[in-house]
Protein backbone atom coordinates (compact mmCIF):
# COMPACT_ATOMS: atom_id res chain seq x y z
CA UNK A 1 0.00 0.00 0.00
CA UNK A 2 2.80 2.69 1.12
CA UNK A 3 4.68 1.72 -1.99
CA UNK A 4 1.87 2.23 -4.31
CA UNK A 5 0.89 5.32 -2.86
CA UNK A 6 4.89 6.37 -3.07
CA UNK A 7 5.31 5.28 -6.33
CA UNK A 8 2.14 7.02 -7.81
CA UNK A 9 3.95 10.73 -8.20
CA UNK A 10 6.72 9.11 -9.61
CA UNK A 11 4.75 7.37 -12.52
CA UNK A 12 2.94 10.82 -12.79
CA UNK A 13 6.80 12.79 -13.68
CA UNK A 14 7.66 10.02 -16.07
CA UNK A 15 4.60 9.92 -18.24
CA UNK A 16 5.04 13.86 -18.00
CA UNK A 17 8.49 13.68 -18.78
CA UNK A 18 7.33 10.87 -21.96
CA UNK A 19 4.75 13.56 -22.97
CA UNK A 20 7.88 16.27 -23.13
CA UNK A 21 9.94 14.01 -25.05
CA UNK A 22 6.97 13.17 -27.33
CA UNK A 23 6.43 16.64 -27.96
CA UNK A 24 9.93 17.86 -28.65
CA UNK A 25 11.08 18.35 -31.75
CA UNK A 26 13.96 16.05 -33.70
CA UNK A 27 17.14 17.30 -32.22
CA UNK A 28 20.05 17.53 -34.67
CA UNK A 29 21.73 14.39 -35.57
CA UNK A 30 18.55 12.18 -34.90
CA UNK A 31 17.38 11.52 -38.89
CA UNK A 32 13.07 11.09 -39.02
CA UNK A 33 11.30 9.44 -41.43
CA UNK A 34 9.11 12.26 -42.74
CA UNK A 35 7.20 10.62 -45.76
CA UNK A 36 7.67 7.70 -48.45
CA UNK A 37 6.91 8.06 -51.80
CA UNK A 38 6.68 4.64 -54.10
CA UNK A 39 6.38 4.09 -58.09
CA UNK A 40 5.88 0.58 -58.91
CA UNK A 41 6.04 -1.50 -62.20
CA UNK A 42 2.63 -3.27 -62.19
CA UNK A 43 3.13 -6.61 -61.47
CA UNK A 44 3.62 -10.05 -63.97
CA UNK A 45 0.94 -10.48 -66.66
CA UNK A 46 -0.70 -12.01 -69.35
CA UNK A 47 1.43 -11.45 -72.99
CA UNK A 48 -0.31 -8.92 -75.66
CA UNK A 49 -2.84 -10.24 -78.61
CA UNK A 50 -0.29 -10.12 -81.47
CA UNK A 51 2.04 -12.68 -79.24
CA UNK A 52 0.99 -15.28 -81.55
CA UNK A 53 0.67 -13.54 -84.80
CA UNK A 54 4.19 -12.99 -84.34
CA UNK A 55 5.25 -15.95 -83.15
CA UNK A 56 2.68 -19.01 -83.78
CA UNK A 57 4.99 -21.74 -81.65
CA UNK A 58 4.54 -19.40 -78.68
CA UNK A 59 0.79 -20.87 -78.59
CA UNK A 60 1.45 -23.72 -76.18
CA UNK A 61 3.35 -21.36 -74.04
CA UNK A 62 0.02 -18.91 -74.31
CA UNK A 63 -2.11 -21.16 -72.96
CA UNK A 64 -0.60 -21.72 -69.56
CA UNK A 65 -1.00 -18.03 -68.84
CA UNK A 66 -4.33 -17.45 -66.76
CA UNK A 67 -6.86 -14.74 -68.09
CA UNK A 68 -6.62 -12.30 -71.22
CA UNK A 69 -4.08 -10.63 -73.01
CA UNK A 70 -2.53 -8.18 -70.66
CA UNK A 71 -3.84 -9.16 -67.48
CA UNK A 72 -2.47 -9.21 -64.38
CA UNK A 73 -1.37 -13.01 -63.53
CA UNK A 74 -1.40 -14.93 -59.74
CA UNK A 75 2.59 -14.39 -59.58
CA UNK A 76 1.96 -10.78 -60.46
CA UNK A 77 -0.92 -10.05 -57.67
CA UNK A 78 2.11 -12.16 -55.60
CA UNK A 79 4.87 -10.16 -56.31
CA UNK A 80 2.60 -6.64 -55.25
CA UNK A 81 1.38 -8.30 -52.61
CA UNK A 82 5.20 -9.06 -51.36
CA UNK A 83 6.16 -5.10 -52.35
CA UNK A 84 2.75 -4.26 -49.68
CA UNK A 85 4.30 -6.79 -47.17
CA UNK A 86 7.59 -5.60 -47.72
CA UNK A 87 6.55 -1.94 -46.47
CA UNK A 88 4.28 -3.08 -43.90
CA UNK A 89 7.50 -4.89 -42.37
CA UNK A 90 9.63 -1.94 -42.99
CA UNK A 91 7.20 1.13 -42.08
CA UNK A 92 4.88 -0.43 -39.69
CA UNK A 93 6.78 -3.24 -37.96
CA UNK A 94 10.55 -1.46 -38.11
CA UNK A 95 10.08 2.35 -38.44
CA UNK A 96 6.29 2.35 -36.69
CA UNK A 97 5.93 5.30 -39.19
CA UNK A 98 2.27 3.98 -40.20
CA UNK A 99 -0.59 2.50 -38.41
CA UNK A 100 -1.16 -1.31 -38.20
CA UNK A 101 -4.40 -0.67 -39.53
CA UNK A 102 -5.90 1.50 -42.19
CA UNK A 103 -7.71 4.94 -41.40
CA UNK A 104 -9.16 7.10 -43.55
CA UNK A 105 -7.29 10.27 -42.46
CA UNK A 106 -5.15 11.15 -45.19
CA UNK A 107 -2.33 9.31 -43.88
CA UNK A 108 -1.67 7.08 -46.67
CA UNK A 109 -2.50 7.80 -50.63
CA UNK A 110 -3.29 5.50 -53.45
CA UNK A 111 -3.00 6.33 -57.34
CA UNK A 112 -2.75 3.96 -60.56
CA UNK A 113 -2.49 4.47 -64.02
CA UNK A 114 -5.78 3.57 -65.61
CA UNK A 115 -4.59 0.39 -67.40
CA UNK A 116 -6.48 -2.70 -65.55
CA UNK A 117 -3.38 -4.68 -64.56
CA UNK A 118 -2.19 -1.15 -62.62
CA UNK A 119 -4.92 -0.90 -60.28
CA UNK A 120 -4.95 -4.58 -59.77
CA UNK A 121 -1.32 -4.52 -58.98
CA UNK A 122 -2.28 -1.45 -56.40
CA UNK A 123 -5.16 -3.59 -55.18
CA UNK A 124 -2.35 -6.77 -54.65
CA UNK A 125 -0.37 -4.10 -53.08
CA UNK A 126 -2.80 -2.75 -50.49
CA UNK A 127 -3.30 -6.58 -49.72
CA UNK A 128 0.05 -6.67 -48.37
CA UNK A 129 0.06 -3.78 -46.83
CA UNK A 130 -2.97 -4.35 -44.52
CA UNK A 131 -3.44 -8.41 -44.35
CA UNK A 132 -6.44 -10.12 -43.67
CA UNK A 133 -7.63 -9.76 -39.96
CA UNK A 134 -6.06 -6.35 -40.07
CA UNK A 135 -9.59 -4.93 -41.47
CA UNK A 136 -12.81 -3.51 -40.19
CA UNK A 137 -15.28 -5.75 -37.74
CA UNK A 138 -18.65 -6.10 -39.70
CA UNK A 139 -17.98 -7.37 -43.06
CA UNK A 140 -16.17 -10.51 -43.99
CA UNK A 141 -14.89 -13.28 -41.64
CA UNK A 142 -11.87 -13.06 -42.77
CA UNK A 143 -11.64 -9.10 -42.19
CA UNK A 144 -9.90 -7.52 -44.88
CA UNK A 145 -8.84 -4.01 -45.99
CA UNK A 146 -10.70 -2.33 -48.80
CA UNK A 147 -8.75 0.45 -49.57
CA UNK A 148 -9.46 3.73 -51.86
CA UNK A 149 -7.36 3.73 -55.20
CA UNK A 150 -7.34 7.11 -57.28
CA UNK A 151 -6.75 7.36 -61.34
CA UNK A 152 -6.61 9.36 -63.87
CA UNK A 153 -8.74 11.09 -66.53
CA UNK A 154 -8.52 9.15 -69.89
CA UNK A 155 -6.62 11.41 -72.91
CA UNK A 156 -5.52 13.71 -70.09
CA UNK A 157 -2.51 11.68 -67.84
CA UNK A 158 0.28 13.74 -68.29
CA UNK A 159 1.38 12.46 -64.64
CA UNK A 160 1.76 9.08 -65.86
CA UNK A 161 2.00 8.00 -69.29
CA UNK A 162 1.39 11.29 -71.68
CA UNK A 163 2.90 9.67 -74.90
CA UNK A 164 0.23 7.13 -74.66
CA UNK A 165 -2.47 9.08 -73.47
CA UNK A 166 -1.66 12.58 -72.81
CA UNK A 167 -0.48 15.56 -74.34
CA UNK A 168 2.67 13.98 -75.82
CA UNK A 169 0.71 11.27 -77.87
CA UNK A 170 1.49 13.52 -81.30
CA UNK A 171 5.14 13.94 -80.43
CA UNK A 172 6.01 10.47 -78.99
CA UNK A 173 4.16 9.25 -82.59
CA UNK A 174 6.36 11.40 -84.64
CA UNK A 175 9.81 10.10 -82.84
CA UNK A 176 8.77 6.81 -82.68
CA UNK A 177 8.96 6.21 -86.59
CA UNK A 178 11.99 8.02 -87.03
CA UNK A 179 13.65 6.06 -84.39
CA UNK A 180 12.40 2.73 -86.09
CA UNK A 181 13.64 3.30 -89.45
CA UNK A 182 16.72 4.64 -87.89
CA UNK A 183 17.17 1.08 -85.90
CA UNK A 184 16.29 -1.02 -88.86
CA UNK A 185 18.53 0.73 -90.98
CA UNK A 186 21.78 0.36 -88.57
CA UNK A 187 21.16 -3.30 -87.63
CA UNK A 188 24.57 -4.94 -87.45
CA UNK A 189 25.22 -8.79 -89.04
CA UNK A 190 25.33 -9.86 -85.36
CA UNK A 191 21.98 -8.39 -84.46
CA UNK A 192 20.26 -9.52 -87.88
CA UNK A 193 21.83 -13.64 -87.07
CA UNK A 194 19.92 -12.95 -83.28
CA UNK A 195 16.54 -12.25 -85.28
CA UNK A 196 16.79 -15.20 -87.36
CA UNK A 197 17.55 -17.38 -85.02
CA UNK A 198 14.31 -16.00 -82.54
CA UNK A 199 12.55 -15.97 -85.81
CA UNK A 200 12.57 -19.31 -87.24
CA UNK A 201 12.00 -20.50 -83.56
CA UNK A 202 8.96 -18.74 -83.50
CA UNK A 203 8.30 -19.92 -86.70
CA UNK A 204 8.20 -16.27 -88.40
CA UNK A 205 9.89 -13.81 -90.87
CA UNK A 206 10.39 -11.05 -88.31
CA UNK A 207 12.88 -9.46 -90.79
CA UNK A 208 10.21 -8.76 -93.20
CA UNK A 209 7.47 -7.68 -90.41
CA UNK A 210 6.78 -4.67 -92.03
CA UNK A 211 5.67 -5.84 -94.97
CA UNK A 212 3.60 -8.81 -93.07
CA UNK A 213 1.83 -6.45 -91.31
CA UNK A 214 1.53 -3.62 -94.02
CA UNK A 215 3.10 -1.19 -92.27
CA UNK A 216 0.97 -1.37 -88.80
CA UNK A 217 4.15 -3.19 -86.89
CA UNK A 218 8.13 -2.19 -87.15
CA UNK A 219 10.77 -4.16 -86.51
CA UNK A 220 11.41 -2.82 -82.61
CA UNK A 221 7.57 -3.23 -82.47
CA UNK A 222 7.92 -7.10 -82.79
CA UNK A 223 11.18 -7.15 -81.03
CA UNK A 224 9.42 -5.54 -77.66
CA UNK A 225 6.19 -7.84 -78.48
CA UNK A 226 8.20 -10.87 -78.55
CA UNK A 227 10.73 -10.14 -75.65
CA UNK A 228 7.69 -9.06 -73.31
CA UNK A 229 6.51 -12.17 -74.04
CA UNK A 230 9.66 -14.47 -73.37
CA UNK A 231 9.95 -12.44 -70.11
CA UNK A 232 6.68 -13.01 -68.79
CA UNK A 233 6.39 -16.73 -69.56
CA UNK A 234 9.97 -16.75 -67.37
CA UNK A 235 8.38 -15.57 -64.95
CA UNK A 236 5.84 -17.68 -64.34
CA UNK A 237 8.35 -20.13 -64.51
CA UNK A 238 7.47 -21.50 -68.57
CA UNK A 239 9.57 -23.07 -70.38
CA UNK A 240 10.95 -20.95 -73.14
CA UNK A 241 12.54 -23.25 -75.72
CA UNK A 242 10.23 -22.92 -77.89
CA UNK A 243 9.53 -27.25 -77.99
CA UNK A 244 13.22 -27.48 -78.11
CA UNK A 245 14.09 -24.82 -80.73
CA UNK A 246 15.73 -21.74 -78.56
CA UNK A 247 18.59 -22.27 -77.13
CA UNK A 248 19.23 -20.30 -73.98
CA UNK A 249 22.35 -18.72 -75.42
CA UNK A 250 20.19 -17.56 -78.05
CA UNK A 251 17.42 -16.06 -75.39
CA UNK A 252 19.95 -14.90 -73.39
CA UNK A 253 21.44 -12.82 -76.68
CA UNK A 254 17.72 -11.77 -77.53
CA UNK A 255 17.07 -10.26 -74.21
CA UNK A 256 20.44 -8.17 -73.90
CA UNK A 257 19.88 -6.75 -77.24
CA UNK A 258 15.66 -6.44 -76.93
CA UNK A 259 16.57 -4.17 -73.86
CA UNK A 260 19.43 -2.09 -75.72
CA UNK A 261 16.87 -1.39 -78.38
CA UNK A 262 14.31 -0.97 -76.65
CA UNK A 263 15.83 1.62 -74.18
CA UNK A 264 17.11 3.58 -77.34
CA UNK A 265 13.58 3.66 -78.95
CA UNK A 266 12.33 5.32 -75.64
CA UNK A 267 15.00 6.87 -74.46
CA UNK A 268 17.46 7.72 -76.77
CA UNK A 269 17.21 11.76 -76.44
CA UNK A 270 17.13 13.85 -73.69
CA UNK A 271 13.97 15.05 -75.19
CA UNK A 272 12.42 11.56 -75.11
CA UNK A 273 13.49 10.87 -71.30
CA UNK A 274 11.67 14.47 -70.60
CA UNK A 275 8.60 13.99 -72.26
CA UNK A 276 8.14 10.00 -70.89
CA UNK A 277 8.38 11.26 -67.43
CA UNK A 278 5.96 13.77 -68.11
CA UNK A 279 4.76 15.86 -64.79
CA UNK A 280 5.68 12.98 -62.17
CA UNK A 281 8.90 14.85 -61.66
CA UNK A 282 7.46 17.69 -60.36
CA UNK A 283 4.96 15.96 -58.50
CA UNK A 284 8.35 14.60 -56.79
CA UNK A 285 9.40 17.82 -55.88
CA UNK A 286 6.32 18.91 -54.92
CA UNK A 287 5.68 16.36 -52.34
CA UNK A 288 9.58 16.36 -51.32
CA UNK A 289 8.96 19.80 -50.04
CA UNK A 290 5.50 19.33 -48.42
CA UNK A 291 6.55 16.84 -46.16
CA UNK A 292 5.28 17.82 -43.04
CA UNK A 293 6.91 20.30 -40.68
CA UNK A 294 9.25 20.92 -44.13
CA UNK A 295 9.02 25.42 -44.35
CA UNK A 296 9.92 26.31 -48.14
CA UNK A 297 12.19 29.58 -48.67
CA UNK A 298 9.18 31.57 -49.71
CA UNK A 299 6.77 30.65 -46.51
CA UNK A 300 9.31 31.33 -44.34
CA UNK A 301 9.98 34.81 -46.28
CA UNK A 302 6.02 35.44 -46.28
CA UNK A 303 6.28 34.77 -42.63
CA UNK A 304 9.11 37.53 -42.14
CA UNK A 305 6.91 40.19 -43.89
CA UNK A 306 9.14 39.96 -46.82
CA UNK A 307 5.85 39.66 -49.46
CA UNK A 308 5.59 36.80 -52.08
CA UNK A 309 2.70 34.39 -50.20
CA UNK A 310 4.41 31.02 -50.58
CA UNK A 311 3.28 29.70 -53.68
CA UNK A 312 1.79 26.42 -54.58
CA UNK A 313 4.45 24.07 -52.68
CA UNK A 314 4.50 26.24 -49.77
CA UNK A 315 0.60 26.03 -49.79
CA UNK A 316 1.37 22.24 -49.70
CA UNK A 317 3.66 22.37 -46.85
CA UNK A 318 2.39 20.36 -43.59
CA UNK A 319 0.41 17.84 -45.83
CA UNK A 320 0.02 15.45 -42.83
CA UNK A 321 0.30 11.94 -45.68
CA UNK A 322 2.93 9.96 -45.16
CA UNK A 323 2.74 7.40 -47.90
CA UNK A 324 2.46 7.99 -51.51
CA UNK A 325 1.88 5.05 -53.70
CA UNK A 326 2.29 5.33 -57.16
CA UNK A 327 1.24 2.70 -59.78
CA UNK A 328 2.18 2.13 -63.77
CA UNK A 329 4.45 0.99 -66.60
CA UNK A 330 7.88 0.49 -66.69
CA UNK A 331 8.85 3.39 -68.89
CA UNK A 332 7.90 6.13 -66.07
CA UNK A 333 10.35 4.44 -64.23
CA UNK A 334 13.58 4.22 -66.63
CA UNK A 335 12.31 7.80 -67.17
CA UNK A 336 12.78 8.87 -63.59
CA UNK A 337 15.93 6.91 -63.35
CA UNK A 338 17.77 8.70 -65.91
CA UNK A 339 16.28 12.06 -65.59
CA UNK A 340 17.94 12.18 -62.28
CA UNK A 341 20.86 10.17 -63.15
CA UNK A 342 20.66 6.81 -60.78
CA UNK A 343 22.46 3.88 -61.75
CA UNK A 344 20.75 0.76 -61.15
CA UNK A 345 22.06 -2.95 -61.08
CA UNK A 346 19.61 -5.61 -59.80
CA UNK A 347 22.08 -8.21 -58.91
CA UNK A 348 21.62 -11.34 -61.69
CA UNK A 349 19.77 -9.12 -63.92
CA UNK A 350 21.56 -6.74 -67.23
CA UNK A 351 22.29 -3.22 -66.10
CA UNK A 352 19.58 -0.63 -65.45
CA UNK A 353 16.98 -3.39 -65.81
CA UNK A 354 13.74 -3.33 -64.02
CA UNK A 355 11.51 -6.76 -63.19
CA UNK A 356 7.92 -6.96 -63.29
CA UNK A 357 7.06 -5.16 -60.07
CA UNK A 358 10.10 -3.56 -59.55
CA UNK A 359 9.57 -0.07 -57.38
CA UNK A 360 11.49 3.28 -56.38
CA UNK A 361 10.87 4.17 -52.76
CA UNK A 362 11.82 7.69 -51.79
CA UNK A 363 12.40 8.20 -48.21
CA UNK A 364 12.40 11.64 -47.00
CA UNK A 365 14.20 12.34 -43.67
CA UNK A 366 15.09 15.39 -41.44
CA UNK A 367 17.90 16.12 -38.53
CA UNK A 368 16.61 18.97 -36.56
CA UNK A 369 15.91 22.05 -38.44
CA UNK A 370 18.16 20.75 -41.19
CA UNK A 371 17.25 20.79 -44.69
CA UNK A 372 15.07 17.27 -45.70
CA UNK A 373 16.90 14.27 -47.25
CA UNK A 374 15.95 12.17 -49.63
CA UNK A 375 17.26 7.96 -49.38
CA UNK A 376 16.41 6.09 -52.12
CA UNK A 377 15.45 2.14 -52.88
CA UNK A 378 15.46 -0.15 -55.40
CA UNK A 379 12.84 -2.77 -54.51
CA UNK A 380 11.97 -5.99 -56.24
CA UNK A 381 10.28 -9.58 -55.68
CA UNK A 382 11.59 -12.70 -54.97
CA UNK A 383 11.61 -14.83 -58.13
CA UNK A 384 9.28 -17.94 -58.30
CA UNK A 385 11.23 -21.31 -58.75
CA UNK A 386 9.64 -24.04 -60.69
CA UNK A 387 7.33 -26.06 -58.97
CA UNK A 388 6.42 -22.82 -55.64
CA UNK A 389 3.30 -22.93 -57.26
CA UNK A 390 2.20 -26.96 -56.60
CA UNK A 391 3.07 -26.35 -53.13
CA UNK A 392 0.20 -26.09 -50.61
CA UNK A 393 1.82 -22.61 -49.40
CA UNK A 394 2.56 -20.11 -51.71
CA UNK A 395 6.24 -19.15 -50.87
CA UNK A 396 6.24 -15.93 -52.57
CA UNK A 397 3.42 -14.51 -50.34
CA UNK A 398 6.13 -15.30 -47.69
CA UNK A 399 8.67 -13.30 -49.22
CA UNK A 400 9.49 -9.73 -48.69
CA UNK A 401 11.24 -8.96 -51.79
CA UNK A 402 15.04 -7.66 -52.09
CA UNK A 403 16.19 -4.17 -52.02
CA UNK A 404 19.45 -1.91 -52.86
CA UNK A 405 19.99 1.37 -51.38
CA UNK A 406 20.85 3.88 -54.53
CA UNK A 407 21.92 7.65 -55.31
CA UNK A 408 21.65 10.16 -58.12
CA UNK A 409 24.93 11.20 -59.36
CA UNK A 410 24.43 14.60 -57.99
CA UNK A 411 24.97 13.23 -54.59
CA UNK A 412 27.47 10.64 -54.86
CA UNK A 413 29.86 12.19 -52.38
CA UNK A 414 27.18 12.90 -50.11
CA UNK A 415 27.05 9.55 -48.26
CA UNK A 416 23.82 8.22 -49.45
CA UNK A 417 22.12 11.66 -48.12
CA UNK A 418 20.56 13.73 -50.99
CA UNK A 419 19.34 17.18 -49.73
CA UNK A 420 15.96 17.86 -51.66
CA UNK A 421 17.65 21.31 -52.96
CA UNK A 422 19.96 18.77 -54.91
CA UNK A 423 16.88 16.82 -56.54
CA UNK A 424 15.46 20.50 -57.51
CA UNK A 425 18.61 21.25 -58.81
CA UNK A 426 18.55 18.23 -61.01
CA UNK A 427 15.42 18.92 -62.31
CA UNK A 428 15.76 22.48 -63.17
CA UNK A 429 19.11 21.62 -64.69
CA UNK A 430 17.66 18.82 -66.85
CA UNK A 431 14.50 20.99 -68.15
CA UNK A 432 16.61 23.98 -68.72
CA UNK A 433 18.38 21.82 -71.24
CA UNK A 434 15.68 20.21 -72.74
CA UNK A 435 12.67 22.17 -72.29
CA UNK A 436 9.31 21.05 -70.37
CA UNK A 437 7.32 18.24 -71.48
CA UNK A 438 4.54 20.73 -72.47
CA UNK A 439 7.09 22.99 -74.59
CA UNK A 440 8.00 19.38 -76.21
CA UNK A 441 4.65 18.25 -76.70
CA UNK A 442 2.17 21.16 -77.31
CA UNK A 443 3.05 21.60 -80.93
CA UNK A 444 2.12 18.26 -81.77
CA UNK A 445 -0.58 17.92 -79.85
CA UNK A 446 -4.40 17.35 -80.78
CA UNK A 447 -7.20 17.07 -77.86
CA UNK A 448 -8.68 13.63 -77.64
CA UNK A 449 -12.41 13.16 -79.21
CA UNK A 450 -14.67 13.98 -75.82
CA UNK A 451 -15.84 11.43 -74.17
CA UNK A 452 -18.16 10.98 -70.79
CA UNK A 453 -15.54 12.32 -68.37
CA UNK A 454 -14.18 15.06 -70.77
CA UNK A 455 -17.70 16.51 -71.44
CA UNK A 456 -18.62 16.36 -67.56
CA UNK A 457 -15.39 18.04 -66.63
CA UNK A 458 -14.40 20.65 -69.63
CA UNK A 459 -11.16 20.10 -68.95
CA UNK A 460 -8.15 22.36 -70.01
CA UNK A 461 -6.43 20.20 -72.23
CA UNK A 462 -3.42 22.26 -72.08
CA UNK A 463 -3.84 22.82 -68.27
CA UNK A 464 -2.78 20.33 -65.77
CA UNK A 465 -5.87 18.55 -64.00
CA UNK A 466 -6.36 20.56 -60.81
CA UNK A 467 -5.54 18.36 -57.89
CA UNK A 468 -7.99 17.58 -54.99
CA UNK A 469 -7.48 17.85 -51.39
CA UNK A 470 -5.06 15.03 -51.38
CA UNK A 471 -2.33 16.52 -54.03
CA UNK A 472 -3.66 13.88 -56.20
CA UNK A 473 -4.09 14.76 -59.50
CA UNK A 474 -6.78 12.34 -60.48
CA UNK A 475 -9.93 13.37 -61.26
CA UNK A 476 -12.48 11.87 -58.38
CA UNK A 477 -15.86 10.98 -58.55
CA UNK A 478 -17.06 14.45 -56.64
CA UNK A 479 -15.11 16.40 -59.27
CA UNK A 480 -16.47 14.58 -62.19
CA UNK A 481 -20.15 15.25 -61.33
CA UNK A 482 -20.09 18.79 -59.74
């Protein structure tokens, strides 16, 4: 009794002093986690339609792929649903930077590209992320987590994929043809013996695919077509002989030049990189420098009396979401990558190579009142061996995926600490010298016919969709049918 009553004060001062502590701010030296930021690669799927058009003894691979062309496959929804674990382990478990279950408080922030396979990957994703049991009382037994996934408008994603359907459709077109008659007219004897051989294994005159297909395919059309293909069907663990007629040399040779190609037919200008990367960059910047508790120069100037009002990212600073997650196609990706110059080797894969699922995290930290850093990973799944999937356990649901820590070359002798001013720097550099995707794009560009979403919305076609409350910049349903 006399001990309880003694020991009662005391228990008071410590949970005041845990309060204190809980209250003060990061003292210098002691790096927080202020937000994370990830683009993902969709996950595995199901090869494109002309896959057998192109090559006809791919048609017993074909039909061991589950669902229709382009779909997201089983060992795709596993690989997101490892990248979802993965975090969960890192940012609930390790960092307790999010909640162990999901709230509807703008903590965490969902966005795909509006391709099918995307938003299932982000669905596979958010599966991970928040497990079964770790959802609401009230619905299903099991209890899982429905979570909310934004998009974009259709004809108007300039944040994701604008040479496919955004403002740099016209210009991307142009470039595309000139880069294909430029490739087909430098092929070397070596590359031209590689064809053959993947050729007469598919049973196919790739060399004469233009004329084939009257002009509809190129040659780096088939080459991506065919390679996709080969990839995916590894993935899943196919055999890719072709009944015998492939040898892996001869894959192995087909995928090392498929990905040289194919990284000069997308990126083999400046002006290309730009334009595939579209806005996401500054998106990047923008939520780099709303992390919360970040001041930009100009609030803190407003603040001093010394006029200018902030501006749109100091408007954003103290966004209170922690999480961004991103969702789409490779190409954003390699775009990012070498807009900011980061060299990336997965181990066992060819340089600067990306797997299906494959994601860049962007940690942003701060020491003190020190300017934010930003750490950044190279995350991607655990491969699937032959015969994981006869098991009764699914081993790659198990699996948390591998990941490299990686810099931009800006900050190489920075010790894997890159101040955001250096990412701006980057940036501003890069579209100095190339000019802005818009400046690259408008000329060539035509509006898209209208359709549902365009006539609801009138939307600026040369204006950049206004974001809602979130920073997203899809368009919701509220903003559709106001």
């Amino acid at each position: 009794m006399h001990i309880t009553l003694l020991l009662r004060p005391l228990a008071a001062s410590l949970l005041a002093a845990v309060a204190l502590l809980a209250a003060a701010p990061c003292v210098s030296g002691e790096a927080e986690l202020k937000r994370a930021i990830m683009l993902s690669r969709h996950g595995n799927r199901v090869p494109n339609e002309p896959t057998i058009d192109f090559c006809p003894a791919y048609k017993s691979t074909l039909e061991k792929f589950y669902g229709a062309s382009g779909q997201l496959t089983g060992v795709g929804m596993s690989e997101m649903y490892q990248l979802g674990a993965w975090a969960r382990h890192r940012y609930v478990y390790e960092k307790g930077f999010l909640p162990q279950h999901y709230s509807d408080d703008n903590t965490l922030f969902f966005q795909s590209e509006l391709e099918d396979r995307n938003i299932m990957s982000t669905v596979a994703f958010g599966n991970g992320l928040f497990p079964d049991g770790t959802g609401p009382r009230g619905y299903l037994g099991r209890r899982p987590q429905v979570l909310p996934i934004q998009s974009v408008t259709p004809g108007y994603d300039d944040l994701f994929n604008s040479p496919r359907d955004g403002m740099c459709i016209g210009r991307s077109s142009k470039d595309k043809k000139e880069i294909a008659k430029h490739l087909e007219a430098t092929l070397t004897d070596e590359q031209r013996s590689i064809l053959r051989k993947v050729g007469e294994a598919c049973s196919y005159n790739v060399l004469n695919v233009d004329k084939m297909t009257h002009g509809a395919f190129t040659l780096p059309d088939w080459v991506k077509i065919i390679d996709d293909s080969f990839l995916f069907a590894e993935t899943e663990s196919f055999d890719m002989s072709l009944d015998g007629n492939l040898l892996p040399k001869d894959l192995k040779a087909f995928h090392d030049f498929a990905f040289d190609w194919m990284m000069y037919a997308f990126f083999g200008t400046e002006e290309q990189v730009t334009y595939w990367a579209g806005r996401f960059p500054a998106k990047l910047m923008e939520l780099f420098e709303s992390t919360p508790g970040y001041k930009t120069a100009s609030e803190e100037g407003a603040k001093e009396g010394e006029g200018g009002g902030g501006g749109p990212l100091a408007a954003a600073a103290g966004n209170p979401t922690k999480m961004y997650v991103f969702l789409n196609h490779r190409e954003l990706l390699y775009a990012v990558l070498k807009l900011f110059d980061v060299p990336v080797t997965l181990p066992g894969h060819i340089p600067s190579y990306l797997v299906t699922a494959s994601t860049i995290v962007w940690e942003v930290y701060q020491e003190g009142d020190e300017e934010p850093y930003v750490k950044t990973l190279i995350w991607w799944p655990t491969d699937l061996e032959e015969g994981d999937l006869d098991k009764d356990t699914n081993p790659l649901i198990n699996s948390k995926g591998n990941y490299i820590e990686v810099t931009p070359t800006i900050c190489e002798s920075l010790g894997g600490k890159c101040p955001v001013s250096k990412y701006k720097e980057a940036f501003q550099q890069w579209v100095e010298t190339t000019g802005s995707y818009k400046q690259l794009c408008l000329p060539y560009y035509t509006p898209p016919e209208p359709h549902v979403a365009g006539q609801l919305l009138e939307v600026d076609s040369a204006a950049d969709v206004t974001p809602n409350l979130r920073g997203s910049d899809a368009t919701t349903i509220n903003q559709i049918f106001a």
